[in-house]
C-alpha atoms as a PDB file:
ATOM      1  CA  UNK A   1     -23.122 -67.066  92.554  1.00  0.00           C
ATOM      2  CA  UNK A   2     -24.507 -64.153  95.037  1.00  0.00           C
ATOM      3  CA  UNK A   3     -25.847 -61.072  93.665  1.00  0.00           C
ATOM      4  CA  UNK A   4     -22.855 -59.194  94.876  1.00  0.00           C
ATOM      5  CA  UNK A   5     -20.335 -61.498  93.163  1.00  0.00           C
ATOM      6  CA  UNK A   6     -22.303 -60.978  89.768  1.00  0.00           C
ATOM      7  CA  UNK A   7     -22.120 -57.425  90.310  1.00  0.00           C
ATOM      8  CA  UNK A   8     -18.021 -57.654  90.795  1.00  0.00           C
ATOM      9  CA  UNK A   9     -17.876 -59.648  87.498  1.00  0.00           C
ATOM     10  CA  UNK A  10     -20.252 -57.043  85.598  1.00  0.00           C
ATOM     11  CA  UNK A  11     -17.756 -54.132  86.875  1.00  0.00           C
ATOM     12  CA  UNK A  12     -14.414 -55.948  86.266  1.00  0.00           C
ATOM     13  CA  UNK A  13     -15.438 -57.119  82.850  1.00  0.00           C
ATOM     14  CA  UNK A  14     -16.456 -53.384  82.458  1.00  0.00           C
ATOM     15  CA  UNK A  15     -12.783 -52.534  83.297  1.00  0.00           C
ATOM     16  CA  UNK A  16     -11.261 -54.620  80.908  1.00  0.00           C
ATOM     17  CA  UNK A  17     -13.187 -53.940  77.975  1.00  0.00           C
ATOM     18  CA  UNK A  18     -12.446 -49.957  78.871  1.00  0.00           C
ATOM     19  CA  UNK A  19      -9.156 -50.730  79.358  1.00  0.00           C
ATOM     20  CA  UNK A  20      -8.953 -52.929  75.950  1.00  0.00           C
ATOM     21  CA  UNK A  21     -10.928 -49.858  74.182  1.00  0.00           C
ATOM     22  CA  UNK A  22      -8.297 -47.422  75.189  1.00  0.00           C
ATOM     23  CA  UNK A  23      -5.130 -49.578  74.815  1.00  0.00           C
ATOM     24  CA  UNK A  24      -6.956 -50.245  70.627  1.00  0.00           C
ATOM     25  CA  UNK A  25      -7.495 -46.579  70.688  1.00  0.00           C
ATOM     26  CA  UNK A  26      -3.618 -45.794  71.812  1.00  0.00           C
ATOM     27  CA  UNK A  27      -2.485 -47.849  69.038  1.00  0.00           C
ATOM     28  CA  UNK A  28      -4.143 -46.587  65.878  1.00  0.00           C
ATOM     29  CA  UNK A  29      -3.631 -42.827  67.414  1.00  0.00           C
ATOM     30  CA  UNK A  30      -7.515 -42.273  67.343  1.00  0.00           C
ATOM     31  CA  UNK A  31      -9.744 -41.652  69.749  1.00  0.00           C
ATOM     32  CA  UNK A  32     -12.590 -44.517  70.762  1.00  0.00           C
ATOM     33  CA  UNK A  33     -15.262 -42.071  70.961  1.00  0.00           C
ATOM     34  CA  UNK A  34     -15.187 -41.412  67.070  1.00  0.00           C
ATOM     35  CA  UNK A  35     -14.876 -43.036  64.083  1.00  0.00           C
ATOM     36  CA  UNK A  36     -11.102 -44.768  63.229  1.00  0.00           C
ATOM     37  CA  UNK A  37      -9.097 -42.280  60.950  1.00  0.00           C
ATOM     38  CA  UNK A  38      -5.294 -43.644  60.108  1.00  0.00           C
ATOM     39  CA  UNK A  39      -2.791 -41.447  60.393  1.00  0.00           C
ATOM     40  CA  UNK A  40      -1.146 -40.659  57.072  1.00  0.00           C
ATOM     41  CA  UNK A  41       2.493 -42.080  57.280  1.00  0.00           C
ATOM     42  CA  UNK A  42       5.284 -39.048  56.422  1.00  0.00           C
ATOM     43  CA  UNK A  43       6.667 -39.759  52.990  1.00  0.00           C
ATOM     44  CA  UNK A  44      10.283 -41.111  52.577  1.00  0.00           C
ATOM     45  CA  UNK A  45      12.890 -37.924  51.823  1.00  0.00           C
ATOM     46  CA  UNK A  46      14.355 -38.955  48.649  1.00  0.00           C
ATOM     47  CA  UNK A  47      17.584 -36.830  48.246  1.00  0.00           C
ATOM     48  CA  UNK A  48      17.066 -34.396  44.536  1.00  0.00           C
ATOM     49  CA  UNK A  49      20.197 -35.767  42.034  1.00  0.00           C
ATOM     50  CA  UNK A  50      21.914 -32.969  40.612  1.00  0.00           C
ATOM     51  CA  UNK A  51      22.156 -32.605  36.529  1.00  0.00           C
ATOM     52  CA  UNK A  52      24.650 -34.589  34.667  1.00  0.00           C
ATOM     53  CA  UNK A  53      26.507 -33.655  31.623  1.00  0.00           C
ATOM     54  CA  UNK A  54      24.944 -33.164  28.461  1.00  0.00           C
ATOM     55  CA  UNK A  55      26.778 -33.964  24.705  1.00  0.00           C
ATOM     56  CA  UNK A  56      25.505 -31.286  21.980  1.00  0.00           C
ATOM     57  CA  UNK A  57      25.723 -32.967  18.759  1.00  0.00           C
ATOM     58  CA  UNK A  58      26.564 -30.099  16.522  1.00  0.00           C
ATOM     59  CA  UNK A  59      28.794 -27.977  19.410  1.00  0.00           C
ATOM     60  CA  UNK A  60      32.547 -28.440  19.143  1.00  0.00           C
ATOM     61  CA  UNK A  61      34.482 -30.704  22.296  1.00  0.00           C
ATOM     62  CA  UNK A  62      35.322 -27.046  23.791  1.00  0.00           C
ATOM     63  CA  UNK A  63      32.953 -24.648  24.379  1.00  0.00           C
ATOM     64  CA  UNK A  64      33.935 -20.869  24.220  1.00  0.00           C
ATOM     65  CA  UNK A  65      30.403 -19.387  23.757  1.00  0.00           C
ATOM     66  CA  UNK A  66      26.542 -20.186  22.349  1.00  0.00           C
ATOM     67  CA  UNK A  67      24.514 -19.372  19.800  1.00  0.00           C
ATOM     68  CA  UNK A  68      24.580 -15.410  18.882  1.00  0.00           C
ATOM     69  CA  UNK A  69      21.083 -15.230  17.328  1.00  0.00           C
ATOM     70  CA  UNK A  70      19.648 -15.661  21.178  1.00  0.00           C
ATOM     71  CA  UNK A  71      19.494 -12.978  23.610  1.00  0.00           C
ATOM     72  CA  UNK A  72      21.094 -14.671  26.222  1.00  0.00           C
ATOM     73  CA  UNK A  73      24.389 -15.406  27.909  1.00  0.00           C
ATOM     74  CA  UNK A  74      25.887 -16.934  30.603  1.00  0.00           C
ATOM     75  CA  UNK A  75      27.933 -15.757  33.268  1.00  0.00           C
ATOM     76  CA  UNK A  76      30.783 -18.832  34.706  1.00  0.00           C
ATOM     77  CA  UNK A  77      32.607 -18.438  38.258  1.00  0.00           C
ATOM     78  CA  UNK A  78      35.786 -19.864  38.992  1.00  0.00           C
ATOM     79  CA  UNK A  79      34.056 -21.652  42.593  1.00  0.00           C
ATOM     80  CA  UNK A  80      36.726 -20.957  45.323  1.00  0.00           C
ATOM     81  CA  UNK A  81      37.669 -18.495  47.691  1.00  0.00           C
ATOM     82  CA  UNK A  82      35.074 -17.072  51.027  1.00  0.00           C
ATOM     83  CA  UNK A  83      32.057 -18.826  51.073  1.00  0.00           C
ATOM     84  CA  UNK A  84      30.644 -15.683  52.499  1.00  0.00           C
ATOM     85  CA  UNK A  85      31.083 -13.595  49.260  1.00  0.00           C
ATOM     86  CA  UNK A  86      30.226 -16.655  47.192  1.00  0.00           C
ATOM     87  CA  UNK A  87      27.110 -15.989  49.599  1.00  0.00           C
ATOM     88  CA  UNK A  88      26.474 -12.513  49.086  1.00  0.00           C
ATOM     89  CA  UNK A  89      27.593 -12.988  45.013  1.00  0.00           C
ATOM     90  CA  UNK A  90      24.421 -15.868  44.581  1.00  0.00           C
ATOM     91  CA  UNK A  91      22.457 -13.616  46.936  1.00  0.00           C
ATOM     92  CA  UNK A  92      22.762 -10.326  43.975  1.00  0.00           C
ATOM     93  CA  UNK A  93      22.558 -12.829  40.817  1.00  0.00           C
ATOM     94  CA  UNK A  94      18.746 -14.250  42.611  1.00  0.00           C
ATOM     95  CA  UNK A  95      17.869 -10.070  43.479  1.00  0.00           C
ATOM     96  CA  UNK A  96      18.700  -9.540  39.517  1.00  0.00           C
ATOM     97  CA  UNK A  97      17.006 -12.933  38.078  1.00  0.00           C
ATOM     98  CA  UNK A  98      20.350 -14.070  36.948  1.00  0.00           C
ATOM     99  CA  UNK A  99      20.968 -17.926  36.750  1.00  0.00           C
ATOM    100  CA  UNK A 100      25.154 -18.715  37.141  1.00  0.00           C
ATOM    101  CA  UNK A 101      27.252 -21.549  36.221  1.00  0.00           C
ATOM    102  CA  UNK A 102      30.242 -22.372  38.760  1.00  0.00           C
ATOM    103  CA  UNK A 103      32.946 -24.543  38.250  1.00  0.00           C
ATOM    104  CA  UNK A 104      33.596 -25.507  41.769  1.00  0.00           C
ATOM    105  CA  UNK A 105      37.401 -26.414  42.930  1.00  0.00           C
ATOM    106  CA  UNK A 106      37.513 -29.863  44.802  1.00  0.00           C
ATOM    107  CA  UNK A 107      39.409 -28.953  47.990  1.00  0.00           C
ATOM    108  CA  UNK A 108      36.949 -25.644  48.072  1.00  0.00           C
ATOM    109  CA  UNK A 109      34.011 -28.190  48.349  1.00  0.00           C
ATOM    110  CA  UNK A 110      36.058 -30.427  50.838  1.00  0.00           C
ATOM    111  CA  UNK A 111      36.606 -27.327  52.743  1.00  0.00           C
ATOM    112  CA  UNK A 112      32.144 -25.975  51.926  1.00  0.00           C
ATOM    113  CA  UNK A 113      30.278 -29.081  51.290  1.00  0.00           C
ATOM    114  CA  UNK A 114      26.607 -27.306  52.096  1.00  0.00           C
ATOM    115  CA  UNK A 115      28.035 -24.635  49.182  1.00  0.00           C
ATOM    116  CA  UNK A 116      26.878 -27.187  46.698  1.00  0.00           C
ATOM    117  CA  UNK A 117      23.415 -27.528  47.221  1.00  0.00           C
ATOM    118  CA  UNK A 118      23.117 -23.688  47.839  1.00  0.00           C
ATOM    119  CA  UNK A 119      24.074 -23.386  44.741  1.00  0.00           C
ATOM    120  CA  UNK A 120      21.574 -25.952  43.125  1.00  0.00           C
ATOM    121  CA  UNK A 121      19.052 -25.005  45.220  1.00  0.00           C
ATOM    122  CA  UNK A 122      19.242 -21.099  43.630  1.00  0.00           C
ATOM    123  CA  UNK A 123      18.693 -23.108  39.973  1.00  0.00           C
ATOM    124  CA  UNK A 124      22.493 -22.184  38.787  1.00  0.00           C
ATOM    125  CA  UNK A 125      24.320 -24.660  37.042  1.00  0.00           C
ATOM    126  CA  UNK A 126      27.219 -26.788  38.907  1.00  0.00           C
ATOM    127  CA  UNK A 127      30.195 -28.210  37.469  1.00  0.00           C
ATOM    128  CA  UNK A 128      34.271 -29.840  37.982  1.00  0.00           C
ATOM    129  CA  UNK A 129      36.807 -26.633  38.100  1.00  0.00           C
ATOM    130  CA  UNK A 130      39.250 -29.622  39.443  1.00  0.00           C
ATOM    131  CA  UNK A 131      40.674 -30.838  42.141  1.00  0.00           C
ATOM    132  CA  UNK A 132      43.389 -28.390  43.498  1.00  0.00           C
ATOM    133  CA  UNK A 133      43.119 -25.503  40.914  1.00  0.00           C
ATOM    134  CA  UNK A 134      46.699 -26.896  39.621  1.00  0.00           C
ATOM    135  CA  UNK A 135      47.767 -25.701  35.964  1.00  0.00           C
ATOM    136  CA  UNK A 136      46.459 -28.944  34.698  1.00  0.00           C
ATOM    137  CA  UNK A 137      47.499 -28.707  30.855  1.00  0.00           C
ATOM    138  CA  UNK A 138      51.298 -29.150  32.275  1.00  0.00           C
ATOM    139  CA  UNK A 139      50.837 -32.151  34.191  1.00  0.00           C
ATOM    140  CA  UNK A 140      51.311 -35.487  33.365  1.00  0.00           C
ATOM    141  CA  UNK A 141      48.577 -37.664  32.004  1.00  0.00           C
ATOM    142  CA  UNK A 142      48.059 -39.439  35.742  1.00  0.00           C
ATOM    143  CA  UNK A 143      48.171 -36.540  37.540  1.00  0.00           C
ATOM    144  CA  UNK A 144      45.982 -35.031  35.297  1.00  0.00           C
ATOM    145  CA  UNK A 145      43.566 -37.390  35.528  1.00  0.00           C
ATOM    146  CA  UNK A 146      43.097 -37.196  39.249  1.00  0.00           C
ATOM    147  CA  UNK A 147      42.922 -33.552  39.461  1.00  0.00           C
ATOM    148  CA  UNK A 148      39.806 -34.222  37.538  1.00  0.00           C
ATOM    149  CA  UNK A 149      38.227 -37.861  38.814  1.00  0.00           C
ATOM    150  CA  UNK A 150      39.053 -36.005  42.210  1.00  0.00           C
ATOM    151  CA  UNK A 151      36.669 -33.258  41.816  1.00  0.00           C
ATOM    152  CA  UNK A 152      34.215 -35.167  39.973  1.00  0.00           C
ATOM    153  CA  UNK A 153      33.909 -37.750  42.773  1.00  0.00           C
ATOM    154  CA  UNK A 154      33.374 -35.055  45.534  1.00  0.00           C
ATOM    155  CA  UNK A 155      30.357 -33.700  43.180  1.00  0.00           C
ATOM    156  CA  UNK A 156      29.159 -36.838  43.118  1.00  0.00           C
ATOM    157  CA  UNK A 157      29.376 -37.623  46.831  1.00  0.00           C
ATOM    158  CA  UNK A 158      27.847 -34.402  47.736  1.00  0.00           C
ATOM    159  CA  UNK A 159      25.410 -33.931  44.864  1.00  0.00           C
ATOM    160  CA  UNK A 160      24.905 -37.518  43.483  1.00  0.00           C
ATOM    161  CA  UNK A 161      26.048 -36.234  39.797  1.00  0.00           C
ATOM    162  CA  UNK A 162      29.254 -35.308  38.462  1.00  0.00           C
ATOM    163  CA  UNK A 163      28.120 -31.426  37.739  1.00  0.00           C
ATOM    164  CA  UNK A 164      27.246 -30.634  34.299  1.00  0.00           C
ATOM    165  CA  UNK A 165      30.425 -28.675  33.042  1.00  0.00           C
ATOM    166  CA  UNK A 166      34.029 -29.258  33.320  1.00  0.00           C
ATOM    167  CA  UNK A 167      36.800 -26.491  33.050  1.00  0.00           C
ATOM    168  CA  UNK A 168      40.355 -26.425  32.888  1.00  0.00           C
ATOM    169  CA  UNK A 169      42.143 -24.901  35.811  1.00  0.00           C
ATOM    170  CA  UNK A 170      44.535 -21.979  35.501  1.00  0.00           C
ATOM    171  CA  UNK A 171      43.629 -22.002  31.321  1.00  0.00           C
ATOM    172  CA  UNK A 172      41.507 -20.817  29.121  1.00  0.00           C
ATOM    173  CA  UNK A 173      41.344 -24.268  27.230  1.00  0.00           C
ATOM    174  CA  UNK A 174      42.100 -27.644  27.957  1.00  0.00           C
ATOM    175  CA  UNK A 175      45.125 -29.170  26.018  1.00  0.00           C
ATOM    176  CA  UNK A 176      44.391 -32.028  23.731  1.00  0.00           C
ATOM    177  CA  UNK A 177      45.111 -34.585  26.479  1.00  0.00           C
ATOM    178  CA  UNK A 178      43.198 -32.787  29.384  1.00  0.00           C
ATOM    179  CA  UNK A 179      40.240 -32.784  26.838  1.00  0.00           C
ATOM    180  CA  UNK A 180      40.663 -36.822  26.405  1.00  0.00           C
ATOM    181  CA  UNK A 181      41.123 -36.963  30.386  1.00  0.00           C
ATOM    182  CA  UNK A 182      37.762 -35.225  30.809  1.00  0.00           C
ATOM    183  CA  UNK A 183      35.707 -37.185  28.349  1.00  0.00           C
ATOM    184  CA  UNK A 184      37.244 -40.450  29.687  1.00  0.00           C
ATOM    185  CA  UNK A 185      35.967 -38.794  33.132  1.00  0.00           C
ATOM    186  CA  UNK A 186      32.289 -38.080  31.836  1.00  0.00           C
ATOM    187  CA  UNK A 187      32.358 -34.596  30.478  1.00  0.00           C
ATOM    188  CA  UNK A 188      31.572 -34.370  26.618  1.00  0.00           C
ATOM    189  CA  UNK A 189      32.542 -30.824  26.618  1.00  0.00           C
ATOM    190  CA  UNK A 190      35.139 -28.678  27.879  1.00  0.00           C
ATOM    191  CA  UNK A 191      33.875 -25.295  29.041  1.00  0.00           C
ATOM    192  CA  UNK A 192      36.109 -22.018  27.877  1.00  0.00           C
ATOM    193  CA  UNK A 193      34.529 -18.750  27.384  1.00  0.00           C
ATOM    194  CA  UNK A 194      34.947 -15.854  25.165  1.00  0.00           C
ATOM    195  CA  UNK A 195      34.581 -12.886  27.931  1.00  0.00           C
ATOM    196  CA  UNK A 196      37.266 -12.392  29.904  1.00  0.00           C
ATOM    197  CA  UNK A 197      36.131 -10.191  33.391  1.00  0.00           C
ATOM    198  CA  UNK A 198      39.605 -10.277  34.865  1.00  0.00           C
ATOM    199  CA  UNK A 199      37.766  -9.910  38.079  1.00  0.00           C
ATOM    200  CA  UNK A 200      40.640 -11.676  39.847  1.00  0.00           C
ATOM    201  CA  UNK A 201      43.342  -8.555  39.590  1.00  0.00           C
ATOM    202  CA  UNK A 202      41.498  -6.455  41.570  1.00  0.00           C
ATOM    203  CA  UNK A 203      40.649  -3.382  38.971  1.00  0.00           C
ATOM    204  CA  UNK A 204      37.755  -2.248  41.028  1.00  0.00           C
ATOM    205  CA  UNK A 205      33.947  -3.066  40.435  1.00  0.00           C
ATOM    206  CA  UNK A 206      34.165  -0.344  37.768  1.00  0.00           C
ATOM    207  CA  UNK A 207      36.700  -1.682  35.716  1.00  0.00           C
ATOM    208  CA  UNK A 208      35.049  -5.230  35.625  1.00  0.00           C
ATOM    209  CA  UNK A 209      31.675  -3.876  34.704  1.00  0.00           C
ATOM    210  CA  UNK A 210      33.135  -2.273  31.762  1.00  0.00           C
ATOM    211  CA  UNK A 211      35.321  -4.720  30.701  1.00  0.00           C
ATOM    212  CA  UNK A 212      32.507  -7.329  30.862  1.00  0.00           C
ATOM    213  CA  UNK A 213      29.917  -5.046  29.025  1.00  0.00           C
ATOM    214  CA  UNK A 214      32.246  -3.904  26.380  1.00  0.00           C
ATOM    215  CA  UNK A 215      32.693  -7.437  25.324  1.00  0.00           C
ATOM    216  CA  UNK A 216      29.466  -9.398  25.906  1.00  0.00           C
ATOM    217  CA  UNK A 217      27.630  -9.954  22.933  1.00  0.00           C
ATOM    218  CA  UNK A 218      24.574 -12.903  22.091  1.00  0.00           C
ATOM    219  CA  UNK A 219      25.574 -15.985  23.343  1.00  0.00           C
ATOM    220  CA  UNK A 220      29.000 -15.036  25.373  1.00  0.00           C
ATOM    221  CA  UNK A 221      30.491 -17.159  27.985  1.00  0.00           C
ATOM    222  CA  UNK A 222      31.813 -14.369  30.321  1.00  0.00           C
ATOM    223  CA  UNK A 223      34.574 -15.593  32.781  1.00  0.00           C
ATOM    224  CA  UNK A 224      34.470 -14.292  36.227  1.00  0.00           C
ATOM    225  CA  UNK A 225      35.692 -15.390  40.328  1.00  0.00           C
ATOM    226  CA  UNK A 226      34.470 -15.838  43.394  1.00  0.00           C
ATOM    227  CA  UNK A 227      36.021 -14.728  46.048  1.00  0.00           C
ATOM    228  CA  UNK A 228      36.576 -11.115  45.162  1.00  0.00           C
ATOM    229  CA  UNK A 229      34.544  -8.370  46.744  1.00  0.00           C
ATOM    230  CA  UNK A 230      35.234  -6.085  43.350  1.00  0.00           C
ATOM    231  CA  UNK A 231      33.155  -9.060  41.617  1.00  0.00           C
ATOM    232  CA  UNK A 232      29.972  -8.567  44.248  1.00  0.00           C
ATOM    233  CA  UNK A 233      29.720  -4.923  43.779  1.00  0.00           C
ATOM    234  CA  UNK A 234      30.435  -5.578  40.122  1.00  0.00           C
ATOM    235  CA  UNK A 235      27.288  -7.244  39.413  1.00  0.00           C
ATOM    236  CA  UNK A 236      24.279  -5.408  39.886  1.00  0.00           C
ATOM    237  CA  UNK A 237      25.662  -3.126  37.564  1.00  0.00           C
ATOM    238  CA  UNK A 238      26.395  -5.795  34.837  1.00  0.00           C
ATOM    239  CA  UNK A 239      22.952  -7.307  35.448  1.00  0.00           C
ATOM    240  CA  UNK A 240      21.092  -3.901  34.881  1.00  0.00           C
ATOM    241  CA  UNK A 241      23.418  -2.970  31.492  1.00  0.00           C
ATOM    242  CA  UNK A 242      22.708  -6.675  30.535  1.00  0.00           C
ATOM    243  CA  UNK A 243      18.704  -5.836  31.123  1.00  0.00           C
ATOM    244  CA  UNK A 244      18.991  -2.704  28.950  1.00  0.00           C
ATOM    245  CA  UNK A 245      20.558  -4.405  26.242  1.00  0.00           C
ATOM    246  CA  UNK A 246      17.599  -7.292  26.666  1.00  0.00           C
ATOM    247  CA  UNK A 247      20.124 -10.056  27.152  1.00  0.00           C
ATOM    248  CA  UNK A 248      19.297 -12.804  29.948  1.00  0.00           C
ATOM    249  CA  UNK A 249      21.771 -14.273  32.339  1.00  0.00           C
ATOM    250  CA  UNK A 250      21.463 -18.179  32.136  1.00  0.00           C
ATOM    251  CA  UNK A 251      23.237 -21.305  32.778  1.00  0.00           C
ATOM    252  CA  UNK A 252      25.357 -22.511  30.293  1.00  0.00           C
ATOM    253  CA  UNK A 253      22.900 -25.598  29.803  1.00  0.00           C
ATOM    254  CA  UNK A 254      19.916 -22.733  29.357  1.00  0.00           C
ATOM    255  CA  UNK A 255      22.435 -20.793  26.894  1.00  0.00           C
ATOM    256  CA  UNK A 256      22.575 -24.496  24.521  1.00  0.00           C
ATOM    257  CA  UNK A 257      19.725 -26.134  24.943  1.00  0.00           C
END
């Protein structure tokens, strides 16, 4: 071999090892003039499971309010209705430090589905307010049944739980058959309440804010609607009267547990 064709060889095997270099360097993402760092590989998104329901032992089937030697309570909303005041109503509970428990209506949720998470990501309770808001205690056992599987399997599509609560619709309790229905569905307990806002007449913000803070006491369940605009102006007023009186605003779980 001539001196010149040694001197092709030396520069082409040059070339490939370069080219081998950069090609190595191209797959681990590093560069060859350094030492080899790997690349730490993004970790898998796991989607959060919402809370299930919880039996307490020494609480009746149905629910109408918690323990009166605690200074808290909870505020429940009927879930239905504009999602922008359901918005703007979540938005003023967060402001006041208020935690909420809402009993979402299936066909709502069909009609909302990202209203779920916004309202487990703002640390309120979730829960079954059925399927079509139907006055379940007059329907028959089947139909009864659905109203409440139906809801219940939309939670648990969009959430991966069946919410923590379930409460009659268009009643303040659940007849002796809807309560069967809803334990046979998963719920232990049937949530009522012992504060009635009447929110959904329409009185004015006024009117609700004293009708809520003439009843609330320790440990009342205070019933009160989406969907209302009286209801969003409604409760800064009931948060600050709540503060005065030291009483917290907390889920229904928070209120037993």
């Amino acid at each position: 071999m001539t001196t010149t064709d040694r001197r092709a060889a030396l520069r082409t095997g040059a070339g490939l090892a370069a080219a081998g270099a950069l090609t190595a360097g191209a797959l681990t993402g590093c560069s060859t003039n350094g030492p080899t760092v790997a690349r730490p590989a993004a970790p898998p998104r796991t989607p959060s499971v919402a809370p299930a329901p919880r039996a307490y032992p020494h609480r009746p089937v149905q629910i109408e309010y918690g323990p009166r030697d605690r200074p808290r309570v909870a505020l429940t909303f009927h879930g239905q209705g504009d999602p922008a005041l359901a918005r703007a109503l979540l938005d003023e509970a967060e402001k006041g430090g208020a935690r909420l428990t809402v009993l979402a209506v299936g066909s709502w949720l069909d009609a909302h589905p990202r209203m779920a998470h916004r309202i487990l990501d703002g640390g309120h309770d979730l829960g079954n307010h059925t399927q079509h808001h139907v006055d379940i205690n007059a329907l028959p056992e089947a139909e009864a049944y659905a109203e409440i599987s139906g809801c219940a399997e939309r939670l648990r599509r969009l959430t991966g739980s069946i919410g923590t609560w379930f409460r009659p619709s268009r009643a303040t309790r659940a007849s002796p058959l809807v309560e069967r229905l809803a334990r046979r569905a998963g719920y232990p307990h049937v949530l009522s309440y012992d504060v009635d806002s009447l929110d959904f007449t329409s009185p004015g913000a006024p009117a609700v804010t004293r009708r809520i803070t003439s009843r609330i006491r320790h440990g009342s369940v205070v019933s009160l609607h989406f969907g209302y605009a009286d209801t969003v102006a409604a409760l800064p007023a009931v948060l600050e009267e709540l503060d005065r009186r030291g009483l917290r605003a907390v889920t229904t779980t928070e209120l037993l547990s």
